[in-house]
N, C-alpha and C. Protein backbone atom coordinates (compact mmCIF):
# COMPACT_ATOMS: atom_id res chain seq x y z
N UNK A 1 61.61 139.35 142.21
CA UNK A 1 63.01 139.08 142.04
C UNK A 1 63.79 140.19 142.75
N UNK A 2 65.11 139.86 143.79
CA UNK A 2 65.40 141.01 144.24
C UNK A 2 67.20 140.56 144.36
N UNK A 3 67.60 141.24 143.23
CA UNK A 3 69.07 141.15 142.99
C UNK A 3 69.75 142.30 144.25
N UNK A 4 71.02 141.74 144.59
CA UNK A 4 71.50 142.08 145.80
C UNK A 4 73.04 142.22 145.10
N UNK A 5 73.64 141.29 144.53
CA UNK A 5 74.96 141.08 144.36
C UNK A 5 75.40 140.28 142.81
N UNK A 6 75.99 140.67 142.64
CA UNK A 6 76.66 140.03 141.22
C UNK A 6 76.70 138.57 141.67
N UNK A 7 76.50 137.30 140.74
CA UNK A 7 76.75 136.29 141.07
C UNK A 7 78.16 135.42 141.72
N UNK A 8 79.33 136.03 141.65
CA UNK A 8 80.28 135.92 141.82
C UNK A 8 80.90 136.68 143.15
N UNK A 9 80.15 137.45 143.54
CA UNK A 9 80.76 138.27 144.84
C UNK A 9 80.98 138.06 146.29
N UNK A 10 81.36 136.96 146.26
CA UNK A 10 81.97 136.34 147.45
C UNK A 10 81.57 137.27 148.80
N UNK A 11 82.46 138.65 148.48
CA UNK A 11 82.44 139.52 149.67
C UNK A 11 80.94 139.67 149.98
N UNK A 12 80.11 139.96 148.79
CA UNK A 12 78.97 140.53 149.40
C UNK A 12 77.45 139.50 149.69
N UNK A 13 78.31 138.54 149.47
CA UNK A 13 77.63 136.87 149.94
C UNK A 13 77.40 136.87 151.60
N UNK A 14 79.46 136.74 151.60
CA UNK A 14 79.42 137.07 153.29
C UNK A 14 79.13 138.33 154.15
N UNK A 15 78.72 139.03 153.29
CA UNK A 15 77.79 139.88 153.93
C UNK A 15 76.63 139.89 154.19
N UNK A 16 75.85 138.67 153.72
CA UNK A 16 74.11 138.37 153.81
C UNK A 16 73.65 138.80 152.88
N UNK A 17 74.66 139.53 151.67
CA UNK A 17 73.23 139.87 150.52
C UNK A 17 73.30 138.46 149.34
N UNK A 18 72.41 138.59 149.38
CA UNK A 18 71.70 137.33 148.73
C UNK A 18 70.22 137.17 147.97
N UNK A 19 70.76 136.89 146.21
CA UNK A 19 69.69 137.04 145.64
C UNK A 19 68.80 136.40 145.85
N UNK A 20 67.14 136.56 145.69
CA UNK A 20 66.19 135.95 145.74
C UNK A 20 65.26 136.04 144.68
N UNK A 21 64.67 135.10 144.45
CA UNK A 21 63.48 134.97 143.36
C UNK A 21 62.31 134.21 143.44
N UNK A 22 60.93 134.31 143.47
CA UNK A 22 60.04 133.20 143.32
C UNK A 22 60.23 132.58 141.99
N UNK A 23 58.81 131.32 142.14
CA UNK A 23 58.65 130.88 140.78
C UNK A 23 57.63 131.91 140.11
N UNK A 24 56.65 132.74 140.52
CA UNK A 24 55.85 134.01 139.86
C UNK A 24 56.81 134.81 139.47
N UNK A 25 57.92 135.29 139.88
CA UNK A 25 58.56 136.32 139.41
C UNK A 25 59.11 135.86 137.67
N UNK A 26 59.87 134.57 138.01
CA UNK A 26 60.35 133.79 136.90
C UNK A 26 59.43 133.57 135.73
N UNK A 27 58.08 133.33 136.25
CA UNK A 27 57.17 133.25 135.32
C UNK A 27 56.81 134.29 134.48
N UNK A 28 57.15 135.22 135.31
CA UNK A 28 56.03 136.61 134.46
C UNK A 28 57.45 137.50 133.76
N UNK A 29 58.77 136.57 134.04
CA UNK A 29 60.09 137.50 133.34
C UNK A 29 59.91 136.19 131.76
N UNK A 30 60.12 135.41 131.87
CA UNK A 30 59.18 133.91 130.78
C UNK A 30 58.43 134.43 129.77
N UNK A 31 57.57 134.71 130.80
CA UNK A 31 56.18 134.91 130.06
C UNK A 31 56.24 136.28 128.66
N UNK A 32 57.06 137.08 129.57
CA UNK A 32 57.47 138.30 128.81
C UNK A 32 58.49 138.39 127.97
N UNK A 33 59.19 137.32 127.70
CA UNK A 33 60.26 136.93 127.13
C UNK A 33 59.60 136.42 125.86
N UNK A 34 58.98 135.25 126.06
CA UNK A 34 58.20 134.51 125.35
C UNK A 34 56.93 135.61 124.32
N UNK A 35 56.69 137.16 124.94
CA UNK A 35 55.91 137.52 123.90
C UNK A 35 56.45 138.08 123.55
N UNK A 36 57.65 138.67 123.76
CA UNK A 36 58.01 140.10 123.48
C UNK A 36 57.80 141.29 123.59
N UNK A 37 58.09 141.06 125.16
CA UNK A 37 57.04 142.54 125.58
C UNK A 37 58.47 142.61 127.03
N UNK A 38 59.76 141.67 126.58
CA UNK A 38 60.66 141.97 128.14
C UNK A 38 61.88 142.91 127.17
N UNK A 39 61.72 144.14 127.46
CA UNK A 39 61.77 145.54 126.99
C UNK A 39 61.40 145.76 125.81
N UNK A 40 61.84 145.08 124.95
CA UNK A 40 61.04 145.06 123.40
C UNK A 40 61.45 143.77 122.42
N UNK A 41 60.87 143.89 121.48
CA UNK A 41 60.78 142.53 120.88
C UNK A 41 62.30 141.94 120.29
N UNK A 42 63.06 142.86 119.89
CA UNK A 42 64.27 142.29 119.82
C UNK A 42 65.40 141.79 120.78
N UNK A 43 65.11 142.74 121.74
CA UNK A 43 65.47 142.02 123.11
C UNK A 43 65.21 140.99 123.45
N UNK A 44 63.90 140.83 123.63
CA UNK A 44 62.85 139.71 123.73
C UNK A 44 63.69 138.54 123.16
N UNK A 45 63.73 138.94 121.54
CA UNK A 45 64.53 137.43 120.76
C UNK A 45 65.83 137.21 121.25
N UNK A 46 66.68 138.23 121.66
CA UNK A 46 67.91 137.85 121.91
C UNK A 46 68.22 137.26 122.93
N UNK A 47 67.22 137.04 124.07
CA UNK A 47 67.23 136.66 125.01
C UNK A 47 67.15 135.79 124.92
N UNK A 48 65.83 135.28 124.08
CA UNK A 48 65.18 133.74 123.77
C UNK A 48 66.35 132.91 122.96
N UNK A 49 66.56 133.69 122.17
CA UNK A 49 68.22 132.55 122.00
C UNK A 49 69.20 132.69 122.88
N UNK A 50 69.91 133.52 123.98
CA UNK A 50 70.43 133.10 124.63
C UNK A 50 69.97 131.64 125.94
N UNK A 51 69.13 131.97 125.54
CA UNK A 51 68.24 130.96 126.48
C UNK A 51 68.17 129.23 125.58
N UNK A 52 68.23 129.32 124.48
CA UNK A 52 67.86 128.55 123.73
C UNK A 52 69.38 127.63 123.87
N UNK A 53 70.11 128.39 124.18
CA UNK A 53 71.60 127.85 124.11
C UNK A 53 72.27 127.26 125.41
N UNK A 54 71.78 126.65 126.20
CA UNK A 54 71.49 126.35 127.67
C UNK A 54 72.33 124.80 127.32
N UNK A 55 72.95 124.59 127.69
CA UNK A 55 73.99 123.10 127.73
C UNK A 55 73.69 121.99 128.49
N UNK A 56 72.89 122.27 129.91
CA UNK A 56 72.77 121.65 131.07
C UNK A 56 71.28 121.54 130.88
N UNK A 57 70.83 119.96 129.99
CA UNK A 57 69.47 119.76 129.32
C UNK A 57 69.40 118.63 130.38
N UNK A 58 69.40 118.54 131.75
CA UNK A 58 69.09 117.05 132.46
C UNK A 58 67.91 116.96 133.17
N UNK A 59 67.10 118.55 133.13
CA UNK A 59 65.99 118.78 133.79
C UNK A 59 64.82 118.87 133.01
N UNK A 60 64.28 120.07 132.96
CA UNK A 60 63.00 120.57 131.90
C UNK A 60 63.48 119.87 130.94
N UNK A 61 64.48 119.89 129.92
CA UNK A 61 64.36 119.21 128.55
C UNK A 61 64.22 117.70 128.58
N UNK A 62 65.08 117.10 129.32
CA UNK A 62 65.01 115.45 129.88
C UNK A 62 63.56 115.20 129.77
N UNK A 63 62.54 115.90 129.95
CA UNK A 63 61.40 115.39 129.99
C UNK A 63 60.29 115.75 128.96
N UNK A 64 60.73 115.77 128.11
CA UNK A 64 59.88 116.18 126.67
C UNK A 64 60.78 115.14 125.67
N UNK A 65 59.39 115.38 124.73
CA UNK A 65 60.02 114.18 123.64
C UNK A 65 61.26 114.84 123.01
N UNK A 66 62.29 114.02 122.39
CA UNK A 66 63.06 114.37 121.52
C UNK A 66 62.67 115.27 120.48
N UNK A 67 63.57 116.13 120.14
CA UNK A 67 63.03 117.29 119.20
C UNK A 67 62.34 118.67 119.94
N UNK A 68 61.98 118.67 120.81
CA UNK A 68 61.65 119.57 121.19
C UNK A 68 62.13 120.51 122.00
N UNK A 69 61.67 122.02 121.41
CA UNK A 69 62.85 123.17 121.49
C UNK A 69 62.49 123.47 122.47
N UNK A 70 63.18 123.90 123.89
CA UNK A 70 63.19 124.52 124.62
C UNK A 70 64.13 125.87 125.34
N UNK A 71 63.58 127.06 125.54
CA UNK A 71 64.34 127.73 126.01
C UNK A 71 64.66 127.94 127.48
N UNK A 72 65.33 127.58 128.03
CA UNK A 72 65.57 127.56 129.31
C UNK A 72 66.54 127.75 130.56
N UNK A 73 66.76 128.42 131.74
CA UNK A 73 68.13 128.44 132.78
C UNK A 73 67.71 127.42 133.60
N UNK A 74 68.56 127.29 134.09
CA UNK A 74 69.06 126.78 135.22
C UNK A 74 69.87 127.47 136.58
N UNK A 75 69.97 126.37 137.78
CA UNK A 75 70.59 127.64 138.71
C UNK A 75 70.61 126.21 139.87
N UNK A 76 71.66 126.56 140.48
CA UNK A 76 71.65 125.36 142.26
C UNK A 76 72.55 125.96 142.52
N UNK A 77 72.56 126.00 143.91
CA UNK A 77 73.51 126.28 144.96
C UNK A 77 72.93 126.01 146.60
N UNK A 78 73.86 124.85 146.53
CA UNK A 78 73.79 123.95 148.23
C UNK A 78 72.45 123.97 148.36
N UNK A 79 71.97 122.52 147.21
CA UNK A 79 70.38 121.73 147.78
C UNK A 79 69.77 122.36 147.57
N UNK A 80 69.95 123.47 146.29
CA UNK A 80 68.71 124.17 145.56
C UNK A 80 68.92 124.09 144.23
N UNK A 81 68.16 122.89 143.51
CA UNK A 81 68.47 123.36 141.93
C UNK A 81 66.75 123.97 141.48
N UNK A 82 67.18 124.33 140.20
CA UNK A 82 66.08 125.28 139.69
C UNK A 82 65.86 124.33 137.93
N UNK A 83 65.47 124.61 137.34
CA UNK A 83 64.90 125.04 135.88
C UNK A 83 63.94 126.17 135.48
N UNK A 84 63.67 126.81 134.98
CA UNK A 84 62.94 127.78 134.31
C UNK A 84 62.70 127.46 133.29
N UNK A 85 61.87 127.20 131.88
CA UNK A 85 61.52 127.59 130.69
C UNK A 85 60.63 128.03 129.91
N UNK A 86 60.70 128.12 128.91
CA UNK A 86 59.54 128.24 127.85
C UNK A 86 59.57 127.09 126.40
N UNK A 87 59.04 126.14 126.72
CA UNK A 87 58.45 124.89 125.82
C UNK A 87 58.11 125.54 124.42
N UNK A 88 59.04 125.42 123.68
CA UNK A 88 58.00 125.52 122.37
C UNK A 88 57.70 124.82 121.55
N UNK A 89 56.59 124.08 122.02
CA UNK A 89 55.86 122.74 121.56
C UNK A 89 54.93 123.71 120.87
N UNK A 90 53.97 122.18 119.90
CA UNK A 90 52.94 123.08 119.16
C UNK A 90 51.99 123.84 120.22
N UNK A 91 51.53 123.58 121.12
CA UNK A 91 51.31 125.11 122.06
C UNK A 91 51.86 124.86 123.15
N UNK A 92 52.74 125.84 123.23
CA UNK A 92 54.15 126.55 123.78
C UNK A 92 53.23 126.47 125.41
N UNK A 93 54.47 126.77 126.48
CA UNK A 93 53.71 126.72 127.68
C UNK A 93 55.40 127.18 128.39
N UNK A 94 55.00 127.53 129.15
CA UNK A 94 56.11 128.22 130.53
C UNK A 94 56.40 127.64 131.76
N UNK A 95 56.78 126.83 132.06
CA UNK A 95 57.47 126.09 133.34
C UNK A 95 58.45 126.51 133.81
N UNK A 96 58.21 126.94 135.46
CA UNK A 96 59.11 127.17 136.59
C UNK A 96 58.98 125.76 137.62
N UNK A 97 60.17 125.48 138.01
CA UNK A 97 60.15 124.62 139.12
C UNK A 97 61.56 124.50 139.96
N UNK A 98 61.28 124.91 141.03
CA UNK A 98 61.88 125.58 141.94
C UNK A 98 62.43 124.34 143.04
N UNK A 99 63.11 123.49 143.49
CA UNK A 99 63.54 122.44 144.30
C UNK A 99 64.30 122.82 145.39
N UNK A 100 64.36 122.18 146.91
CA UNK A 100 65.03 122.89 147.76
C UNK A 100 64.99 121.47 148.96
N UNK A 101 66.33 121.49 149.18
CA UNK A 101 66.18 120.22 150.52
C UNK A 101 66.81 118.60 149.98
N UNK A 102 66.58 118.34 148.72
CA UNK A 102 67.20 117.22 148.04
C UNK A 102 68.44 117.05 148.12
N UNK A 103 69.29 115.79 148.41
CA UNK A 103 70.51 115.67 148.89
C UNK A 103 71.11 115.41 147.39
N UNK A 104 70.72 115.17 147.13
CA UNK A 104 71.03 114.27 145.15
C UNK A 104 70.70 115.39 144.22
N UNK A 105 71.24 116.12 143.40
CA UNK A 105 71.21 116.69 142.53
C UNK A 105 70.35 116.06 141.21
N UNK A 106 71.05 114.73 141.05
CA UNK A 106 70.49 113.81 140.46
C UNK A 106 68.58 113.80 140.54
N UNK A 107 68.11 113.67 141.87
CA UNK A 107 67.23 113.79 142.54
C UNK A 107 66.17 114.93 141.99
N UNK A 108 66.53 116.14 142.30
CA UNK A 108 66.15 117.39 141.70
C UNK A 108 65.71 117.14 140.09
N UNK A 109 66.69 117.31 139.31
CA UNK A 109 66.84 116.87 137.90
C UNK A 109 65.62 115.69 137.39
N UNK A 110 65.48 114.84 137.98
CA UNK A 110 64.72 113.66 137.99
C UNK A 110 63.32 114.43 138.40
N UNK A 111 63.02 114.97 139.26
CA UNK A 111 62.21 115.02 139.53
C UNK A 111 61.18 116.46 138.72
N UNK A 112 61.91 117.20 138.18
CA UNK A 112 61.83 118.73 137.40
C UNK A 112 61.35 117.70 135.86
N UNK A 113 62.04 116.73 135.57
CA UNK A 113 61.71 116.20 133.89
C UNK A 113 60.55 115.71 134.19
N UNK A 114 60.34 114.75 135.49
CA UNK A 114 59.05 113.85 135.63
C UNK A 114 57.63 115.09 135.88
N UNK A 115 58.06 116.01 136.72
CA UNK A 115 57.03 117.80 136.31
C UNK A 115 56.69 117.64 135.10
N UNK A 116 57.88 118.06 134.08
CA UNK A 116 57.88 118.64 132.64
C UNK A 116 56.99 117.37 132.04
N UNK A 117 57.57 116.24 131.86
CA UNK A 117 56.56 115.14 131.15
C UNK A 117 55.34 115.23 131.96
N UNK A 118 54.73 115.15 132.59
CA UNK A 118 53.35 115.28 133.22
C UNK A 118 52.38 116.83 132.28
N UNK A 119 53.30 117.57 132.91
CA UNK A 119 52.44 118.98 132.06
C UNK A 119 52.68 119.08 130.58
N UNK A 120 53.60 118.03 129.59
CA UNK A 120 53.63 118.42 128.29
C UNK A 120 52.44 117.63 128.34
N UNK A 121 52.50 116.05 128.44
CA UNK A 121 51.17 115.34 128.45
C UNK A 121 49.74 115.91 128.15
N UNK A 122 49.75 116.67 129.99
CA UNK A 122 48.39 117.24 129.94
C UNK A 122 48.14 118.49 128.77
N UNK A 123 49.16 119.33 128.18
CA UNK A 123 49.06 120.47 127.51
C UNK A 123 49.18 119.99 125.73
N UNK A 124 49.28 119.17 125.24
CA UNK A 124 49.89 118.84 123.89
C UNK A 124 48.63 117.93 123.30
């Protein structure tokens, strides 16, 4: 993960700095979230409920059965949407999926739930 600029900083946009992230990086900030080990465990939780409180459910959550808690972000900007989470199904699991090139937002979204239902399937 290599933060460059506040999300909002126009100026330093048009300057070429520009954040970047894999889906490993995302995973192993998840992963550490999810044990409590991303600085310490109360952190850890406060995070996991800020996460838990995510509004924009049309991706990762869209694709799990009803009822099921997920903690998760989101993120797009021009033909890149994202999801990140952590599933906490009866065994919990961590999904990144990363989209890039799709003209349809719609598209993205659709295609991140049809991910998520495939791997709850195989994992549950």
């Amino acid at each position: 993960m290599n933060v460059l600029r506040d999300l909002e900083d126009a100026k330093a946009f048009e300057q070429g700095l520009v954040n970047t992230t894999t889906a490993q990086a995302l995973l192993a900030l998840l992963e550490a979230i999810a044990r409590g080990q991303a600085v310490d465990r109360e952190s850890s939780r406060q995070m996991l409920e800020t996460l838990e409180r995510q509004t924009l459910n049309d991706a990762i959550p869209a694709g799990l059965p009803a009822g099921t808690h997920v903690a998760h972000k989101t993120g797009d900007i021009t033909r890149i949407w994202h999801d990140a989470g952590i599933v906490l199904a009866r065994r919990p699991f961590v999904l990144v999926v990363l989209t890039r090139g799709l003209e349809n937002p719609k598209e993205s979204t659709a295609l991140i739930a049809g991910i998520t239902r495939e791997l709850y399937r195989a994992t549950q």
